[in-house]
N, C-alpha and C. Protein backbone atom coordinates (compact mmCIF):
# COMPACT_ATOMS: atom_id res chain seq x y z
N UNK A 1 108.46 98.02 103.02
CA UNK A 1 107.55 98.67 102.10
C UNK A 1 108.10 100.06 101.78
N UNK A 2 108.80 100.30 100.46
CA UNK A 2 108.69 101.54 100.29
C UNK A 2 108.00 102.10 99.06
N UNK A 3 107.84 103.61 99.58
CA UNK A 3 106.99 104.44 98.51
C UNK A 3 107.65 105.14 98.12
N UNK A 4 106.99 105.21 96.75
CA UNK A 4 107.66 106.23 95.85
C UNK A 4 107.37 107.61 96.08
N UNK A 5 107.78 108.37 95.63
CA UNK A 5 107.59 110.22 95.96
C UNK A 5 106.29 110.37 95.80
N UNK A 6 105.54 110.34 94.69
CA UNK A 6 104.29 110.28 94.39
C UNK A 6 103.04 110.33 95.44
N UNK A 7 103.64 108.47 95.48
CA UNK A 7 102.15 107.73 96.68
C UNK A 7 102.41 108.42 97.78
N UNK A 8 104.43 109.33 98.50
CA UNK A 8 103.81 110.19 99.78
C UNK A 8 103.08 111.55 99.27
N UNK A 9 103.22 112.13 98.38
CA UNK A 9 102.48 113.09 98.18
C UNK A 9 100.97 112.87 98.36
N UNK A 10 100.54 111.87 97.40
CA UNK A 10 99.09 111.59 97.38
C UNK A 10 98.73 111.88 99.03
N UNK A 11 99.45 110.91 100.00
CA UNK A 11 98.93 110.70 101.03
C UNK A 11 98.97 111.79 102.06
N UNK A 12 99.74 112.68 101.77
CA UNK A 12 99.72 113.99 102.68
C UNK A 12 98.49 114.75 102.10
N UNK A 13 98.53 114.70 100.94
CA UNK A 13 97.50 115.93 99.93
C UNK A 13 96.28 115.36 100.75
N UNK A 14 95.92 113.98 101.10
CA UNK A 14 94.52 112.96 101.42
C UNK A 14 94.29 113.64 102.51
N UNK A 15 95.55 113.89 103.54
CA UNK A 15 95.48 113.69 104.99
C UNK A 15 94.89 115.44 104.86
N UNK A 16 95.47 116.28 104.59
CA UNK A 16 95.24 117.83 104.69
C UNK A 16 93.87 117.90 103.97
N UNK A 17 93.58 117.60 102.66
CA UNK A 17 91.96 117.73 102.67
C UNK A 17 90.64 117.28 103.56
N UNK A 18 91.09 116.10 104.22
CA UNK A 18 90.56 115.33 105.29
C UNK A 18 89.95 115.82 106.27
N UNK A 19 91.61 116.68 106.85
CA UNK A 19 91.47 117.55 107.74
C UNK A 19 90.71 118.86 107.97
N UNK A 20 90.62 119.51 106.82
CA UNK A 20 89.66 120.43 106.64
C UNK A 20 88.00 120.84 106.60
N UNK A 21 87.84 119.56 106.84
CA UNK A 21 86.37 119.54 106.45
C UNK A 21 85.48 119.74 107.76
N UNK A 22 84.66 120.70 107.82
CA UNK A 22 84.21 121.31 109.13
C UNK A 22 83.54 120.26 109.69
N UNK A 23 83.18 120.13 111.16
CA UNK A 23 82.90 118.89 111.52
C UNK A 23 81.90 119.51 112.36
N UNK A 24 80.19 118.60 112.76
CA UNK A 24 79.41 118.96 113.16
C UNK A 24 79.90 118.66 115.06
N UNK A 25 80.63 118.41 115.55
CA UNK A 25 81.08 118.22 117.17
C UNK A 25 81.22 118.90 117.76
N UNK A 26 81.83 119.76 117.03
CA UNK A 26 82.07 121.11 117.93
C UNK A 26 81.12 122.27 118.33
N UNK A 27 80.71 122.52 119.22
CA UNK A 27 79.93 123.55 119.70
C UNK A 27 80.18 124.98 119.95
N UNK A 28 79.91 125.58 119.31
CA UNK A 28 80.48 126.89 119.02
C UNK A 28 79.55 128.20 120.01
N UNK A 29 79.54 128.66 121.07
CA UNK A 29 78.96 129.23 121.75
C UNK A 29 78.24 130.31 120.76
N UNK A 30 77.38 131.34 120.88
CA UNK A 30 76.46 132.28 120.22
C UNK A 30 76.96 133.50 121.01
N UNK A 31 77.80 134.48 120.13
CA UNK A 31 78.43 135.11 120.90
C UNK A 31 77.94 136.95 120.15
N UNK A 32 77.00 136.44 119.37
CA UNK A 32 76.59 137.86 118.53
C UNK A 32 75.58 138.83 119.27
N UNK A 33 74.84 138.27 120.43
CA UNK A 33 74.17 139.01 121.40
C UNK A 33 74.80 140.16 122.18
N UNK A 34 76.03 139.90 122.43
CA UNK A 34 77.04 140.38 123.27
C UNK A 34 77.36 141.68 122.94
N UNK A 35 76.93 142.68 123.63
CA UNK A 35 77.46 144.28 123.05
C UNK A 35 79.25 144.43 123.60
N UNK A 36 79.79 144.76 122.87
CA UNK A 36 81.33 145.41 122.99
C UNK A 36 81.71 146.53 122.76
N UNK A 37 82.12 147.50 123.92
CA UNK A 37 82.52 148.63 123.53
C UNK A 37 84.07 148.71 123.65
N UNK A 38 84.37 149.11 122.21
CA UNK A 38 86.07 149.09 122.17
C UNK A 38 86.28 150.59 122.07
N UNK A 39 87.18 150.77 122.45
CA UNK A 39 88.32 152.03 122.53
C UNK A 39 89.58 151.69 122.40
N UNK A 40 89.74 152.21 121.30
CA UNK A 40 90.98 152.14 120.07
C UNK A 40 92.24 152.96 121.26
N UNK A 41 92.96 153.31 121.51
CA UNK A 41 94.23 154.47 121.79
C UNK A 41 95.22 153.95 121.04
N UNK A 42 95.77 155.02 119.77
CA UNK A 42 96.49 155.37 119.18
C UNK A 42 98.06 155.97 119.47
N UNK A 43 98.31 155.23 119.99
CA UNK A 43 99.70 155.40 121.29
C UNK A 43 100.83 156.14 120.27
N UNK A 44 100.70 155.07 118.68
CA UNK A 44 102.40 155.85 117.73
C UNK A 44 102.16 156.84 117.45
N UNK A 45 100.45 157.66 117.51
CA UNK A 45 99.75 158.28 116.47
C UNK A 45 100.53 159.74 117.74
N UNK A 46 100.30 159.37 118.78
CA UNK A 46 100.68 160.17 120.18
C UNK A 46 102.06 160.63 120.15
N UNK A 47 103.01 159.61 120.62
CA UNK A 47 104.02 159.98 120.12
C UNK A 47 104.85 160.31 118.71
N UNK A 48 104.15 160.21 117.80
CA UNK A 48 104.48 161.08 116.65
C UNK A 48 104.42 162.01 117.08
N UNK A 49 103.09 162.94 117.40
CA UNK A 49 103.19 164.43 117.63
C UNK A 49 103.47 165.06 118.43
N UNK A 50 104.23 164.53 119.14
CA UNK A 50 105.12 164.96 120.77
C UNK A 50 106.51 165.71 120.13
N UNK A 51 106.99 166.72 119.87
CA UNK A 51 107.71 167.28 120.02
C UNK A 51 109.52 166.87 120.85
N UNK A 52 110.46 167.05 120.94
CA UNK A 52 111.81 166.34 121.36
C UNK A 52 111.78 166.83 122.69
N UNK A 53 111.43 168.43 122.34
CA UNK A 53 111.52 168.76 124.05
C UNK A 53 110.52 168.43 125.22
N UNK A 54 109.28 167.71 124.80
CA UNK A 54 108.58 167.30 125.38
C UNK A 54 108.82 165.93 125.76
N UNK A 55 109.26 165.16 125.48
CA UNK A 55 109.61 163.76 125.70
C UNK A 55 109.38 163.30 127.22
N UNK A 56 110.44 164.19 127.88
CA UNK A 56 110.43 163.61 129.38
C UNK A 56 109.52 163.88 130.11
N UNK A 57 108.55 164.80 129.73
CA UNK A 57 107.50 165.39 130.51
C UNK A 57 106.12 164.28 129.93
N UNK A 58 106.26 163.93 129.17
CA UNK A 58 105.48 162.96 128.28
C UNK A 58 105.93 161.75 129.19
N UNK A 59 106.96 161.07 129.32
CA UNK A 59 107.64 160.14 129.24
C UNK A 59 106.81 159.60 130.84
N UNK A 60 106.56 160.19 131.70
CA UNK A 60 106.39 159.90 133.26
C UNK A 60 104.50 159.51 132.74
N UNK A 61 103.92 160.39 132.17
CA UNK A 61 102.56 160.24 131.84
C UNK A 61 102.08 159.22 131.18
N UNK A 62 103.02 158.90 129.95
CA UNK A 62 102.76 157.42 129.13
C UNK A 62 102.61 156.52 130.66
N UNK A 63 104.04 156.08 130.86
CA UNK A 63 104.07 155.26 131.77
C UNK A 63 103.43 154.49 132.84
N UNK A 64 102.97 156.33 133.52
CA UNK A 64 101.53 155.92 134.53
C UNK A 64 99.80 155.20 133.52
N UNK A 65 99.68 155.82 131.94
CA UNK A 65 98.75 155.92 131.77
C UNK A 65 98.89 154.14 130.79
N UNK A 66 99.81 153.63 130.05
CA UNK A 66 99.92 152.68 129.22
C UNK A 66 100.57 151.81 129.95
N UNK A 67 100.82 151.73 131.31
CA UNK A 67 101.59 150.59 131.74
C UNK A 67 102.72 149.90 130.89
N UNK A 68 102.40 148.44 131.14
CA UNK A 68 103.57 147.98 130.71
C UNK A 68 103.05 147.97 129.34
N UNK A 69 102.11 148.33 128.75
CA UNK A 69 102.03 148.36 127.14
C UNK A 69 103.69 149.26 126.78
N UNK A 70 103.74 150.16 127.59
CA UNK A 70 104.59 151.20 127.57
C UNK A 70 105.87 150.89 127.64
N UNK A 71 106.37 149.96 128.58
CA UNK A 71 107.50 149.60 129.05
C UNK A 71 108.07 148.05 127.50
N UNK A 72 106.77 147.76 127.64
CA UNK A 72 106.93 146.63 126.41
C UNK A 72 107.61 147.45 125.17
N UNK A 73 106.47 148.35 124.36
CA UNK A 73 106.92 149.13 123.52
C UNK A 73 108.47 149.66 123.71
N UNK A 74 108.81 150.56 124.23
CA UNK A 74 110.18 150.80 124.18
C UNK A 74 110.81 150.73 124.31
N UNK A 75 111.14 149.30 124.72
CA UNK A 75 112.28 148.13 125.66
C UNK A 75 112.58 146.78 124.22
N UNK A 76 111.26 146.58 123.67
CA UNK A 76 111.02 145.41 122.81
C UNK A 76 111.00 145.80 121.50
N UNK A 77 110.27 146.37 121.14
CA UNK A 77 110.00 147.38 119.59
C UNK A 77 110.36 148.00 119.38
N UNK A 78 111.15 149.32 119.99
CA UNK A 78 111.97 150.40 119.58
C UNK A 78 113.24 150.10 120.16
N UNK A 79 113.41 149.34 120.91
CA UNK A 79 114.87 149.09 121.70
C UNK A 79 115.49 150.30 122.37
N UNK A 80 115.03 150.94 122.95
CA UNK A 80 115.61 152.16 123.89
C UNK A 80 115.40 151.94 124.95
């Protein structure tokens, strides 16, 4: 049996609309009761305004205070 270009299109286009259609099974927990308090820290916003000669004196404080957020950042993202 083969198909032409067409009939696979049709049948993918079938399968992906299919798929989309929200389905009543799933149970979705109620999660809008829930108070969250976030605290943002602005870590690039930080080191932007750090000065060159400050770096190393900075550099021991990140570390203790951002963990490996810290070690991630300038090992992975800045590559230093």
């Amino acid at each position: 049996m083969k198909l032409k270009p067409l009939q696979k299109y049709f049948f993918f286009f079938t399968v992906a609309i299919a798929s989309c259609r929200e389905t009543t099974t799933i149970n979705r927990p109620k999660v809008n009761h829930i108070a969250v308090d976030v605290k943002i820290e602005r870590f690039d916003k930080e080191l932007a305004a750090t000065k060159p000669e400050e770096l190393l004196h900075y550099n021991k404080l990140w570390q203790q205070k951002y963990g490996a957020f810290y070690r991630d950042y300038m090992s992975q993202m800045l590559q230093i």
